[in-house]
C-alpha atoms as a PDB file:
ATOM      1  CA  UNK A   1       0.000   0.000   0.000  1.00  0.00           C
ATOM      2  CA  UNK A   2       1.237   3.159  -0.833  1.00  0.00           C
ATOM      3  CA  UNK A   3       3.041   5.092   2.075  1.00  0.00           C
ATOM      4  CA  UNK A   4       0.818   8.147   1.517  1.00  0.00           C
ATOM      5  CA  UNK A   5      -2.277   6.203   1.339  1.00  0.00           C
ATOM      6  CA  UNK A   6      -1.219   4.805   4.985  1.00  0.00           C
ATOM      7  CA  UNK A   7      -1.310   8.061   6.282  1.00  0.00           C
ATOM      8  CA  UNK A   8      -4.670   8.699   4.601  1.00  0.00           C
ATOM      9  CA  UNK A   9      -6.296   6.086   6.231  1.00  0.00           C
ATOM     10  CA  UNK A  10      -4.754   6.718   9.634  1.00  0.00           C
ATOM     11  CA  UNK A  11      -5.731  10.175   9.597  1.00  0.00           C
ATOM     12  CA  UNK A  12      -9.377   8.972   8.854  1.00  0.00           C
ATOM     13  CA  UNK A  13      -8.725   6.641  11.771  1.00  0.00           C
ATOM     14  CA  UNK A  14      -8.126   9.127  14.244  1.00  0.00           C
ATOM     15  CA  UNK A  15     -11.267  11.586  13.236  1.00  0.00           C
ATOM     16  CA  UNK A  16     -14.053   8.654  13.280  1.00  0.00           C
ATOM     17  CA  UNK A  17     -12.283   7.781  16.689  1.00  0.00           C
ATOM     18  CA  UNK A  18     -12.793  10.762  17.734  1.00  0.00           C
ATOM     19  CA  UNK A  19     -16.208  10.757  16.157  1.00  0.00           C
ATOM     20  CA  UNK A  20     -17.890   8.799  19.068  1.00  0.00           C
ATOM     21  CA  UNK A  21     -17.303  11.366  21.795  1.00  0.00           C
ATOM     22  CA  UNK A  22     -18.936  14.127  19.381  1.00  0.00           C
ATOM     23  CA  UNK A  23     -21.756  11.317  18.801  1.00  0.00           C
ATOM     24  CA  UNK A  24     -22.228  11.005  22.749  1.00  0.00           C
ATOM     25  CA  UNK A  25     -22.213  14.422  23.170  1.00  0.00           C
ATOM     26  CA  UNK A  26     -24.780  15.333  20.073  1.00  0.00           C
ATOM     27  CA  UNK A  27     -27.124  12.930  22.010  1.00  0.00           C
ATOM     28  CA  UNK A  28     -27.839  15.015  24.655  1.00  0.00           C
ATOM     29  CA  UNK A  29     -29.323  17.571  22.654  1.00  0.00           C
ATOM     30  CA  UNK A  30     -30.908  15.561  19.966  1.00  0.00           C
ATOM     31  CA  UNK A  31     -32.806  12.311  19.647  1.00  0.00           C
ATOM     32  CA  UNK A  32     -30.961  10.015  17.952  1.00  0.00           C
ATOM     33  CA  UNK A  33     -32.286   9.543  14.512  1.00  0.00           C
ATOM     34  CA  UNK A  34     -33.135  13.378  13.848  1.00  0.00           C
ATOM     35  CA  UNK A  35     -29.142  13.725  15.241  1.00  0.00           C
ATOM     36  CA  UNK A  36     -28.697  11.694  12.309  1.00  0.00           C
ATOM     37  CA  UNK A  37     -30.572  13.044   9.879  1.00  0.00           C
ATOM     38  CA  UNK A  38     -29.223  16.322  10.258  1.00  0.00           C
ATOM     39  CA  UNK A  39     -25.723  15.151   9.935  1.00  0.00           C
ATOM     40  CA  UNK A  40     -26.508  13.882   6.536  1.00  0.00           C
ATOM     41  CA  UNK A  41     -28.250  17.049   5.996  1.00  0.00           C
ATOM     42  CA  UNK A  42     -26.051  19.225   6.097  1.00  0.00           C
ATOM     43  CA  UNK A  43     -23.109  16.998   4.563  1.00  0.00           C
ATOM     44  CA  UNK A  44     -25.405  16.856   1.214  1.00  0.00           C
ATOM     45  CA  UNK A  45     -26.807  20.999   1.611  1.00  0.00           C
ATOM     46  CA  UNK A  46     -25.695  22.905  -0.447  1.00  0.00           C
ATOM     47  CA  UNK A  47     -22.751  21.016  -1.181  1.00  0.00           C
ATOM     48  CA  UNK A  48     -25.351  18.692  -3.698  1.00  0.00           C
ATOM     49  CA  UNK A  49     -26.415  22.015  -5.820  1.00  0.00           C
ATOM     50  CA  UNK A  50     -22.578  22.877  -6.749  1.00  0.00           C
ATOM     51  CA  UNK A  51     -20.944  19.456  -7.222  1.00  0.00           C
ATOM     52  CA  UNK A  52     -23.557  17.565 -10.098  1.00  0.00           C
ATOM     53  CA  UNK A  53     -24.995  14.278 -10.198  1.00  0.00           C
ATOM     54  CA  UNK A  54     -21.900  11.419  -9.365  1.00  0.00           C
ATOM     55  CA  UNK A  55     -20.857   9.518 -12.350  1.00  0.00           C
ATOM     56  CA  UNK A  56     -21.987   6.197 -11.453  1.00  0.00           C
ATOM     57  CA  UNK A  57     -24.992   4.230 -11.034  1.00  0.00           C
ATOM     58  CA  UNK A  58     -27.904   5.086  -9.097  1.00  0.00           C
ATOM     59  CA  UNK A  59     -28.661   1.601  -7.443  1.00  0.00           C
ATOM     60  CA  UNK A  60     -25.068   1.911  -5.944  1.00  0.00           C
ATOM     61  CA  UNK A  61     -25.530   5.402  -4.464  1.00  0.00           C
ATOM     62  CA  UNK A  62     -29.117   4.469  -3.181  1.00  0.00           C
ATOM     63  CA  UNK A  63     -27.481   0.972  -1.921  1.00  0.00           C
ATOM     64  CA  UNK A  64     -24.262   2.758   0.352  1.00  0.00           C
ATOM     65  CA  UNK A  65     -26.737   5.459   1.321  1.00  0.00           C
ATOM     66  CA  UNK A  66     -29.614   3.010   2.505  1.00  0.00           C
ATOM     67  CA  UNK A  67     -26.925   0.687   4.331  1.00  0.00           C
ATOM     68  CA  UNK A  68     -24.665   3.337   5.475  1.00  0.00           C
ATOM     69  CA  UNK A  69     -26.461   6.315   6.796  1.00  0.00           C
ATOM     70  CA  UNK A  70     -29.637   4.842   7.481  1.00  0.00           C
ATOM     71  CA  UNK A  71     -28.747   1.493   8.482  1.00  0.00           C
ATOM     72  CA  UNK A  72     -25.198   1.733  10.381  1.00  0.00           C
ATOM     73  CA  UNK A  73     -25.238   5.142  11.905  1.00  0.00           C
ATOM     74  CA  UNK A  74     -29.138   5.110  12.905  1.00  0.00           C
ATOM     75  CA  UNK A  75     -28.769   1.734  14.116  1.00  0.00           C
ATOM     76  CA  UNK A  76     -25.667   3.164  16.068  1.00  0.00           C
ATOM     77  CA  UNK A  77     -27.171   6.457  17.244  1.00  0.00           C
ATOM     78  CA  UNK A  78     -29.894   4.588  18.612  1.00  0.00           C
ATOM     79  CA  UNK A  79     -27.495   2.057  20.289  1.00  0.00           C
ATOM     80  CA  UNK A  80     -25.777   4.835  22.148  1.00  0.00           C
ATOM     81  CA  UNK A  81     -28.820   7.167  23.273  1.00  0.00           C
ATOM     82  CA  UNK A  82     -29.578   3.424  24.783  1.00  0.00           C
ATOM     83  CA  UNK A  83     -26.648   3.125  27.107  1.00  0.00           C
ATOM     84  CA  UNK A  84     -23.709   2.225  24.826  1.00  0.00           C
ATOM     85  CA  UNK A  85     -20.319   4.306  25.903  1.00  0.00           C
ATOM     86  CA  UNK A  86     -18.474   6.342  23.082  1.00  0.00           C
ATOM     87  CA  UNK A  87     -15.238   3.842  24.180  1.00  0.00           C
ATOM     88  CA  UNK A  88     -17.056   0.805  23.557  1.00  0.00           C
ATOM     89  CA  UNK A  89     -19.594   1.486  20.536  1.00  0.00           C
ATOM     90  CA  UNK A  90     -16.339   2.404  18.611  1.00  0.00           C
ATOM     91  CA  UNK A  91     -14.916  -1.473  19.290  1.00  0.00           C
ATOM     92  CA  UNK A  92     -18.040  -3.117  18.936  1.00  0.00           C
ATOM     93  CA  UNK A  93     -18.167  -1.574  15.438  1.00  0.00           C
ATOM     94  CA  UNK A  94     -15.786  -3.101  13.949  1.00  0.00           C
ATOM     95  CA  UNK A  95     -17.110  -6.332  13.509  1.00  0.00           C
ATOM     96  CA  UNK A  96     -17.666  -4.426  10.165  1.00  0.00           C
ATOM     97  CA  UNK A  97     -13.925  -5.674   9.192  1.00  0.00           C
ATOM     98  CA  UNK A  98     -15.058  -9.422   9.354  1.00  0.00           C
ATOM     99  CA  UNK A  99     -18.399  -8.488   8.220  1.00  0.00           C
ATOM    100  CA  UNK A 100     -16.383  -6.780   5.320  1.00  0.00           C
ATOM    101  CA  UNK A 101     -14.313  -9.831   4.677  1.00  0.00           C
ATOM    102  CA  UNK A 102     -16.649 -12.180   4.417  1.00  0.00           C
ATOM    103  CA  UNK A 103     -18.739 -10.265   1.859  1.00  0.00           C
ATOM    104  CA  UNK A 104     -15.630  -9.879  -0.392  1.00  0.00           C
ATOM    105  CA  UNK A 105     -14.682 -13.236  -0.493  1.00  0.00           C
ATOM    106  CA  UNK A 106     -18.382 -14.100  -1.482  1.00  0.00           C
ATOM    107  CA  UNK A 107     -19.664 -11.527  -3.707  1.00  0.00           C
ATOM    108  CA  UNK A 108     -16.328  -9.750  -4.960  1.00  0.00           C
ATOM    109  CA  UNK A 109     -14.639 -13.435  -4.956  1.00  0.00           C
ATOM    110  CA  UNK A 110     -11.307 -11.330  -3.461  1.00  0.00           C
ATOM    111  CA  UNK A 111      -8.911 -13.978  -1.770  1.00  0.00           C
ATOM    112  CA  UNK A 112      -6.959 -12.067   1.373  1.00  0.00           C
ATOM    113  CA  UNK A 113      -3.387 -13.063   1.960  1.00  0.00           C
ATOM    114  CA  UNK A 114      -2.608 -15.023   4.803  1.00  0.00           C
ATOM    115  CA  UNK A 115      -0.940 -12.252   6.601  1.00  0.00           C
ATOM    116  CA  UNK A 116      -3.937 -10.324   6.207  1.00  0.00           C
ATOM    117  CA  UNK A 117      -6.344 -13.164   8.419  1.00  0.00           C
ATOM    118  CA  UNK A 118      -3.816 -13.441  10.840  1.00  0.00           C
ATOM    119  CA  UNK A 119      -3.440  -9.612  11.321  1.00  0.00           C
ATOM    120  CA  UNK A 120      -7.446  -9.982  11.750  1.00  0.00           C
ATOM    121  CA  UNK A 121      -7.053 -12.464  14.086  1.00  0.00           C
ATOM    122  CA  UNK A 122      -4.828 -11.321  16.237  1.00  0.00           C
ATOM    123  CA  UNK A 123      -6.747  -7.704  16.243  1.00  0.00           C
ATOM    124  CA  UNK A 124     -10.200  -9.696  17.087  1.00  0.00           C
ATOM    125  CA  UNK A 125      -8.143 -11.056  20.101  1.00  0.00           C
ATOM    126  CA  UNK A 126      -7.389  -7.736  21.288  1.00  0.00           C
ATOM    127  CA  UNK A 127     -11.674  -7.132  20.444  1.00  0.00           C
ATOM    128  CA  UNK A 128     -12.289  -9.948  22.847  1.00  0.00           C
ATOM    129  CA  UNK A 129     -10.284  -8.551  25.651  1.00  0.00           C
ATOM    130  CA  UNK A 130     -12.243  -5.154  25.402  1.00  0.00           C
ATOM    131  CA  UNK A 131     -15.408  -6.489  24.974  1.00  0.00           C
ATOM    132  CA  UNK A 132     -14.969  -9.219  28.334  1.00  0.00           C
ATOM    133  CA  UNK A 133     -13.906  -6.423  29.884  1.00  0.00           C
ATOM    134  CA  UNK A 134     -16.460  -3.409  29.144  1.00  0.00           C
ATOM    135  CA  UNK A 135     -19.001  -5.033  27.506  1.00  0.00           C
ATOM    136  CA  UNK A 136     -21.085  -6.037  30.554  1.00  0.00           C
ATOM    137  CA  UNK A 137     -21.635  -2.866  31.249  1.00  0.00           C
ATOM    138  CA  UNK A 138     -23.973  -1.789  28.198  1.00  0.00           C
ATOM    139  CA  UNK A 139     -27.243  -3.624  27.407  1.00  0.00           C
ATOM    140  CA  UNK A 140     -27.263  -6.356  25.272  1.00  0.00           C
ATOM    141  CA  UNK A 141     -30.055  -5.537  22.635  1.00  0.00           C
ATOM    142  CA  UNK A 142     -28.273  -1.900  22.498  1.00  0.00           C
ATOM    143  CA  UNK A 143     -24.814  -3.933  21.801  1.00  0.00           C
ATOM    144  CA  UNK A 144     -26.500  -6.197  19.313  1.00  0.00           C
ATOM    145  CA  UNK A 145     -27.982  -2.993  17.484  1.00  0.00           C
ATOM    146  CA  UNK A 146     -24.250  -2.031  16.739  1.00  0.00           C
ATOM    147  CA  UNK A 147     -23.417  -5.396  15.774  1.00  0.00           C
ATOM    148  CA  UNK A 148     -26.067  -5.267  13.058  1.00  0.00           C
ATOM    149  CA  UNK A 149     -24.687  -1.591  12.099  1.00  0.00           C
ATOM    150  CA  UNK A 150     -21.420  -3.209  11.838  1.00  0.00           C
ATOM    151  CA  UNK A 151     -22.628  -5.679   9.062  1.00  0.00           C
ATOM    152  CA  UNK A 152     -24.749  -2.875   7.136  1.00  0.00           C
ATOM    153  CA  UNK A 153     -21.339  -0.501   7.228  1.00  0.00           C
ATOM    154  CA  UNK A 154     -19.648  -3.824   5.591  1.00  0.00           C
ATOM    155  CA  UNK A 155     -22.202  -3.689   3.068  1.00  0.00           C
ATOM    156  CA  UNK A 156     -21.663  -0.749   2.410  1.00  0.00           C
ATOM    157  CA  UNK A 157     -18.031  -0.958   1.734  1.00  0.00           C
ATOM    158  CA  UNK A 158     -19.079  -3.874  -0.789  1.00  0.00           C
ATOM    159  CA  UNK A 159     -21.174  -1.427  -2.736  1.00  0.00           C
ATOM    160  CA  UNK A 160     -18.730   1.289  -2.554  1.00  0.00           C
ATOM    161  CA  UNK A 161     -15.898  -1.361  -4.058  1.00  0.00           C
ATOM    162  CA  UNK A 162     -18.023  -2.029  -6.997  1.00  0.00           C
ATOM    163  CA  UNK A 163     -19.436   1.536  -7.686  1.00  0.00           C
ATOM    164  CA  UNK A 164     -15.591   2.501  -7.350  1.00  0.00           C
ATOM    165  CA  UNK A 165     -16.746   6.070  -8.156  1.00  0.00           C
ATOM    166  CA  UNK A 166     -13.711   8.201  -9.671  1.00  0.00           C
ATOM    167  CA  UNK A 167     -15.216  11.471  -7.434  1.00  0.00           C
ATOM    168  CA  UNK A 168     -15.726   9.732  -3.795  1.00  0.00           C
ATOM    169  CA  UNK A 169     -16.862  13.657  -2.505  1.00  0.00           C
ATOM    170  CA  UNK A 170     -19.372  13.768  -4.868  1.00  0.00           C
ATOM    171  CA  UNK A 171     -20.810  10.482  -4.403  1.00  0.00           C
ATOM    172  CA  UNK A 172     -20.940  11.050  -0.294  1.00  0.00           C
ATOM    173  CA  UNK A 173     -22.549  13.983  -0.758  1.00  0.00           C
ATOM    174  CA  UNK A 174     -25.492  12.090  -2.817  1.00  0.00           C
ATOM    175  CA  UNK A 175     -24.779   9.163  -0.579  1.00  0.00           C
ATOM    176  CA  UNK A 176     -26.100  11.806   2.433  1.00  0.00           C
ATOM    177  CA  UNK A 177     -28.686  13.021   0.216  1.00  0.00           C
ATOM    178  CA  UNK A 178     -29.910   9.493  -0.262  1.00  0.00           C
ATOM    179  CA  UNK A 179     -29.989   8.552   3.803  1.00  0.00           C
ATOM    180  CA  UNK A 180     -31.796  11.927   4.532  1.00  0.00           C
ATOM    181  CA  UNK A 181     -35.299  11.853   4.294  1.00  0.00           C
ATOM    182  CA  UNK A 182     -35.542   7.854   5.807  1.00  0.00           C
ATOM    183  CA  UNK A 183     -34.063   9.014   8.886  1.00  0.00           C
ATOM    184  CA  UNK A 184     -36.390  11.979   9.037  1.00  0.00           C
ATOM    185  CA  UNK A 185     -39.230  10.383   8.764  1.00  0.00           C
ATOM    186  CA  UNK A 186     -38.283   7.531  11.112  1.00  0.00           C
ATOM    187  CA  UNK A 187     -37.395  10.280  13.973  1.00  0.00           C
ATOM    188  CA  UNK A 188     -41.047  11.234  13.195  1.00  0.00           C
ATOM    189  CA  UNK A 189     -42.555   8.316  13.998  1.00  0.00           C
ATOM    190  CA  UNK A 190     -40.817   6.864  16.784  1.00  0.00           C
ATOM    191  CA  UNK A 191     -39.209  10.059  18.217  1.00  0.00           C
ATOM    192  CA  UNK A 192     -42.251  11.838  18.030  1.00  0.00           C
ATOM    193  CA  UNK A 193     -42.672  15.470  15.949  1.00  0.00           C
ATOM    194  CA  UNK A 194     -42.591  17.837  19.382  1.00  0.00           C
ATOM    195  CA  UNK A 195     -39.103  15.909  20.853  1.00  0.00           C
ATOM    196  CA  UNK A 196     -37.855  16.879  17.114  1.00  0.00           C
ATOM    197  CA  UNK A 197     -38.797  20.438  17.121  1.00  0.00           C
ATOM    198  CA  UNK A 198     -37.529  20.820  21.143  1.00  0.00           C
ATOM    199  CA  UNK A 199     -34.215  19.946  20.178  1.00  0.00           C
ATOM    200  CA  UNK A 200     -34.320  22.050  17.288  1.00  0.00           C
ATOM    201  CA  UNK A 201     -35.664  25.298  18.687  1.00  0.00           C
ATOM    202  CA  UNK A 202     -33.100  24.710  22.037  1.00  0.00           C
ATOM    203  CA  UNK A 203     -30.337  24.573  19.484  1.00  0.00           C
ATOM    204  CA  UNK A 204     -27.170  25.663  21.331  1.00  0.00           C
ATOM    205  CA  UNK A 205     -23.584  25.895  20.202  1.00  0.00           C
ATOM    206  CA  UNK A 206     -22.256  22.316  21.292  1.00  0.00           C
ATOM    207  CA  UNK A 207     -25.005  20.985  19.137  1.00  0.00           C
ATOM    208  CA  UNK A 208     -23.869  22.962  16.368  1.00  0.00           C
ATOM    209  CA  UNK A 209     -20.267  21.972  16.633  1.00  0.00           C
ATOM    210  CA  UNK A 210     -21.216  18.351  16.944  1.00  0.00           C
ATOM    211  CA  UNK A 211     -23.273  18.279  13.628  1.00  0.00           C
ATOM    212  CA  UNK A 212     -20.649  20.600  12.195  1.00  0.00           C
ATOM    213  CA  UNK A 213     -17.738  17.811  13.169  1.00  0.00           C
ATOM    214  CA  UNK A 214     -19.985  14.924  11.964  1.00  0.00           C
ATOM    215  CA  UNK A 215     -20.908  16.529   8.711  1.00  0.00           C
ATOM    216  CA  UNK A 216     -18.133  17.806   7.342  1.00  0.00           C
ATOM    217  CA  UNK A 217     -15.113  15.890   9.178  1.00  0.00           C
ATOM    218  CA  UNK A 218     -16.742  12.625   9.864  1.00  0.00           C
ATOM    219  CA  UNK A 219     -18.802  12.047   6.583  1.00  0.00           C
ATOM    220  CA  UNK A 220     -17.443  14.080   3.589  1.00  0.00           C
ATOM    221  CA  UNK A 221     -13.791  13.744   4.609  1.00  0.00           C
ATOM    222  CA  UNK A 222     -13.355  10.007   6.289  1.00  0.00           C
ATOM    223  CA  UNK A 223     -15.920   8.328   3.642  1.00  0.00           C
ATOM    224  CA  UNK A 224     -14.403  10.758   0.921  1.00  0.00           C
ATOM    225  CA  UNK A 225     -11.358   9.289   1.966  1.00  0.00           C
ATOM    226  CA  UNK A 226     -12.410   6.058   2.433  1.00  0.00           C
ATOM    227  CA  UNK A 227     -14.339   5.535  -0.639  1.00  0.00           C
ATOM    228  CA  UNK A 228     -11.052   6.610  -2.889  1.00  0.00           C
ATOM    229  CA  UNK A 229      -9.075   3.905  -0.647  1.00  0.00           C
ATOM    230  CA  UNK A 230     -11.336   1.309  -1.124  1.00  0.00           C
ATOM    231  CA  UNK A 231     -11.257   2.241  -4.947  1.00  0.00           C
ATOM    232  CA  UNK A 232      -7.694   1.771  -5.117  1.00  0.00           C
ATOM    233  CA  UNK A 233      -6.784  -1.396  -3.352  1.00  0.00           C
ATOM    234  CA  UNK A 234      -8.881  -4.274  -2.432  1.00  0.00           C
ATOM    235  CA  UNK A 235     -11.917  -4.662   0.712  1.00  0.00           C
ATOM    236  CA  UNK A 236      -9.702  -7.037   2.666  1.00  0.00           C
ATOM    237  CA  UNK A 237      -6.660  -4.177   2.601  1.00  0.00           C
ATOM    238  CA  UNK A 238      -8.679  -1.646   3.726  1.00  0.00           C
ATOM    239  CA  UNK A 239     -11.190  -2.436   6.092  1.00  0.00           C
ATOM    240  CA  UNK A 240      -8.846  -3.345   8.566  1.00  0.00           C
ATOM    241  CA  UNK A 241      -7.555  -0.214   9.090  1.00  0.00           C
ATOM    242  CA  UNK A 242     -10.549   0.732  10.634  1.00  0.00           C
ATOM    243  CA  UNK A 243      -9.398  -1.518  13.486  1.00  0.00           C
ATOM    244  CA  UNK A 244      -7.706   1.392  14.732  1.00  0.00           C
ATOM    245  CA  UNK A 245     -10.746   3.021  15.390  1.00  0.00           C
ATOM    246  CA  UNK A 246     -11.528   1.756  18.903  1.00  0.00           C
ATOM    247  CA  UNK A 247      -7.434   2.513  20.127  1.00  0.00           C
ATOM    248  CA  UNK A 248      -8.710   6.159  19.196  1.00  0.00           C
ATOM    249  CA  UNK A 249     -11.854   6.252  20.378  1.00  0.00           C
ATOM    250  CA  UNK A 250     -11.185   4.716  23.710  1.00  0.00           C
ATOM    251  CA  UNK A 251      -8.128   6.981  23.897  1.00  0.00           C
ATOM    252  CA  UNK A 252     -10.729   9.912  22.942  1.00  0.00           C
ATOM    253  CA  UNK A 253     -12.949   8.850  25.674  1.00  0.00           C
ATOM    254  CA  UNK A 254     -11.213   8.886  28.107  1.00  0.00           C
ATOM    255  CA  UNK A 255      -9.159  12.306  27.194  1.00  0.00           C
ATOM    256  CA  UNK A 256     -12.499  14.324  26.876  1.00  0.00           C
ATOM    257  CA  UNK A 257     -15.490  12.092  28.631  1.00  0.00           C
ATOM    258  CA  UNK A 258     -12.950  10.150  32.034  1.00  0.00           C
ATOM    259  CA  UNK A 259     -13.783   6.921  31.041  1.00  0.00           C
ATOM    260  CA  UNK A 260     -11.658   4.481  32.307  1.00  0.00           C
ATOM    261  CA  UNK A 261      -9.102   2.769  30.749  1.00  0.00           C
ATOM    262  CA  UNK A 262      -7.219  -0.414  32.391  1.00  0.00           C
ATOM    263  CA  UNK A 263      -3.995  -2.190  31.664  1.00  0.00           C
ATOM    264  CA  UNK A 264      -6.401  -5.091  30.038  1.00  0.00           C
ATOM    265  CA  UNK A 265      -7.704  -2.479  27.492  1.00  0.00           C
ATOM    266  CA  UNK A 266      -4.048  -1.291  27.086  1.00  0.00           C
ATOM    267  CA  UNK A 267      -2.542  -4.958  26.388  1.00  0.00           C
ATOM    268  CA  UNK A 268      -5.986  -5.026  24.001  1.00  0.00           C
ATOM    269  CA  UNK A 269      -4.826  -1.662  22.225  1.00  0.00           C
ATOM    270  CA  UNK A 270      -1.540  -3.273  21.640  1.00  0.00           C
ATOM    271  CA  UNK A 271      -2.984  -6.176  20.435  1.00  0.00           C
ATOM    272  CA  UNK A 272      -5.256  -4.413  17.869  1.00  0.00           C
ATOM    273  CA  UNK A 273      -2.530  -2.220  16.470  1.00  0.00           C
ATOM    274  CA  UNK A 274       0.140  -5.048  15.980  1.00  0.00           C
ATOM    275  CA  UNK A 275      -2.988  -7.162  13.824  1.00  0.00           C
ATOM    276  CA  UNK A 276      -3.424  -3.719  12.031  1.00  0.00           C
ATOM    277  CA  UNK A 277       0.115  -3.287  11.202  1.00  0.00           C
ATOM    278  CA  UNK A 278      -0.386  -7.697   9.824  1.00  0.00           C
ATOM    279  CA  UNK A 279      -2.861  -6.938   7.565  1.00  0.00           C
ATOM    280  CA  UNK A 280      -0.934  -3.989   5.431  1.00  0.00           C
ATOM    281  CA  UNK A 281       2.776  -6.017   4.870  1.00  0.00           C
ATOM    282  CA  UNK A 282       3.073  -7.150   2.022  1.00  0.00           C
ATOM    283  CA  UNK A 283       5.962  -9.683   1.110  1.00  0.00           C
ATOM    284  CA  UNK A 284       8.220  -8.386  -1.521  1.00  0.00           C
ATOM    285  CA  UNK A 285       8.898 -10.287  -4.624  1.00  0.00           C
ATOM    286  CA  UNK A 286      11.995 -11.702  -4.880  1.00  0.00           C
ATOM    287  CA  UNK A 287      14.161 -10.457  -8.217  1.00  0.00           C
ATOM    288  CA  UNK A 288      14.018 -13.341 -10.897  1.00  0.00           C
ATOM    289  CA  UNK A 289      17.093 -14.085 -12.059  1.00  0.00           C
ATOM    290  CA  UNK A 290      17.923 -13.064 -15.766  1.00  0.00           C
ATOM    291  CA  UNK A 291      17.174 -16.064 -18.318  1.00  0.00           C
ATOM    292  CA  UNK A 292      20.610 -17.208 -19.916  1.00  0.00           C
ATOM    293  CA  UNK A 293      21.189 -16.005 -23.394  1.00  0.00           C
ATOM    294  CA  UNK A 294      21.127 -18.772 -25.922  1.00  0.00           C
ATOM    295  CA  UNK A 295      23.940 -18.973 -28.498  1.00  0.00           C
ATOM    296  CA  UNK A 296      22.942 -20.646 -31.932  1.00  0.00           C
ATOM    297  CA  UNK A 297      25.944 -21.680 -33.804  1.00  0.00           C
ATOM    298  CA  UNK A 298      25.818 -21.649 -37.354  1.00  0.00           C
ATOM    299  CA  UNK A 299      26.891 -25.745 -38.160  1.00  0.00           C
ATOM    300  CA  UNK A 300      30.086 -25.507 -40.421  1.00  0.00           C
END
């Protein structure tokens, strides 16, 4: 993988880390699915009107916008108005890199390298440790809600791979466009229409940061980002980057919102990183030796 493209995906890393504090702080001024909305909102307004229609086909921008913004992040919005910590919703997540993997192999037919399934495997080890050691702590159909956003996000990241859209900005912002008006009317219906206008008429300037952040940093930059990775290099390569997501957000946590962290989350961070750092080496060929030069002889 190209060094600069390393650095790309970190740098996404460490702003959807970060992305989970701004998420549990946006959810004490909004209900979760208008939250949502809003952020997809205002990634798509007016952003939509300048940049044209993306150049590729519509079933794959309804597809990522169906699974991604209304699927994953209402599914995880919802998880974390319901009790699941910033810290922990950003490991539980990534169950989106075997989620990811597993779709490849069967509808993109992609074969990962064996140092990429034991980088997995030694991340999900480092998973496990988190998860036995905070995951008691947050309700079980909230944790299984950002399971299941964990397998839409991996769908999403199928459909991305095969739109492989040349302008990834452009096809977030329709991508937002797309997830905009399900989530609306869902916070409608279950969130109820005076909750909705509350939080919008009590609109203060945390609230405006935090859609601001999620908008702009979260969505148009890291999926931007993510989409022209993903377009580059194969699923399997760069879904597990995302592994570093929980490192960061548990580091995040616990910088701006004191939660905890132990040495057993530590020895997990370690373990996640080292997996990360499996899945992007890459054995280099070895030089072939040049092929002896044959001499014809004339016969005398």
């Amino acid at each position: 993988m190209n060094p600069r493209h390393v650095l790309l995906a970190i740098a996404v890393m460490v702003v959807w880390g970060i992305n989970f504090v701004v998420i549990e702080v946006g959810l004490q001024d909004f209900p979760p699915l208008l939250f949502s909305a809003m952020r997809f909102f205002f990634a798509a307004v007016p952003a939509i009107f300048i940049l044209g229609k993306p150049a590729v086909a519509w079933r794959y921008v309804i597809a990522v916008g169906l699974a991604l913004g209304l699927a994953k992040f209402g599914l995880l919005f919802v998880a974390m108005d319901h009790g699941v910590p910033a810290g922990l919703a950003s490991l539980v997540l990534q169950s989106q890199v075997v989620f990811t993997l597993l779709f490849a192999v069967v509808v993109l037919r992609e074969r990962p390298r064996p140092t990429q399934l034991l980088g997995i495997a030694i991340a999900c080890c480092g998973l496990g440790l988190i998860l036995v050691d905070r995951g008691l702590a947050a309700p079980v159909g909230a944790l299984g809600l950002v399971i299941a956003a964990g397998a839409s996000w991996g769908v999403a990241n199928i459909a991305t791979r095969r739109a492989k859209p040349q302008d990834t900005l452009r096809f977030m912002v329709w991508v937002s466009a797309v997830a905009v008006l399900p989530l609306l009317v869902l916070s409608l219906l279950t969130e109820g229409v005076s909750n909705d206008l509350d939080a919008l008429r009590n609109i203060d300037l945390t609230g405006v940061g935090a859609i601001g952040y999620l908008s702009f940093m979260a969505t148009l930059f890291g999926f931007g980002v993510w989409g022209f990775l993903l377009r580059q290099y194969d699923a399997s390569t760069v879904a597990p980057f995302s592994l570093l997501v929980p490192v960061i957000g548990m580091a995040a946590a616990w910088l701006l919102r004191g939660e905890q962290v132990g040495l057993q989350q530590a020895i997990a961070a370690a373990l996640i990183i080292g997996g990360m750092a499996c899945t992007v080496i890459r054995r280099r060929p070895r030089p072939q030796a040049a092929a002896p030069e044959l001499v014809l002889s004339k016969a005398a």
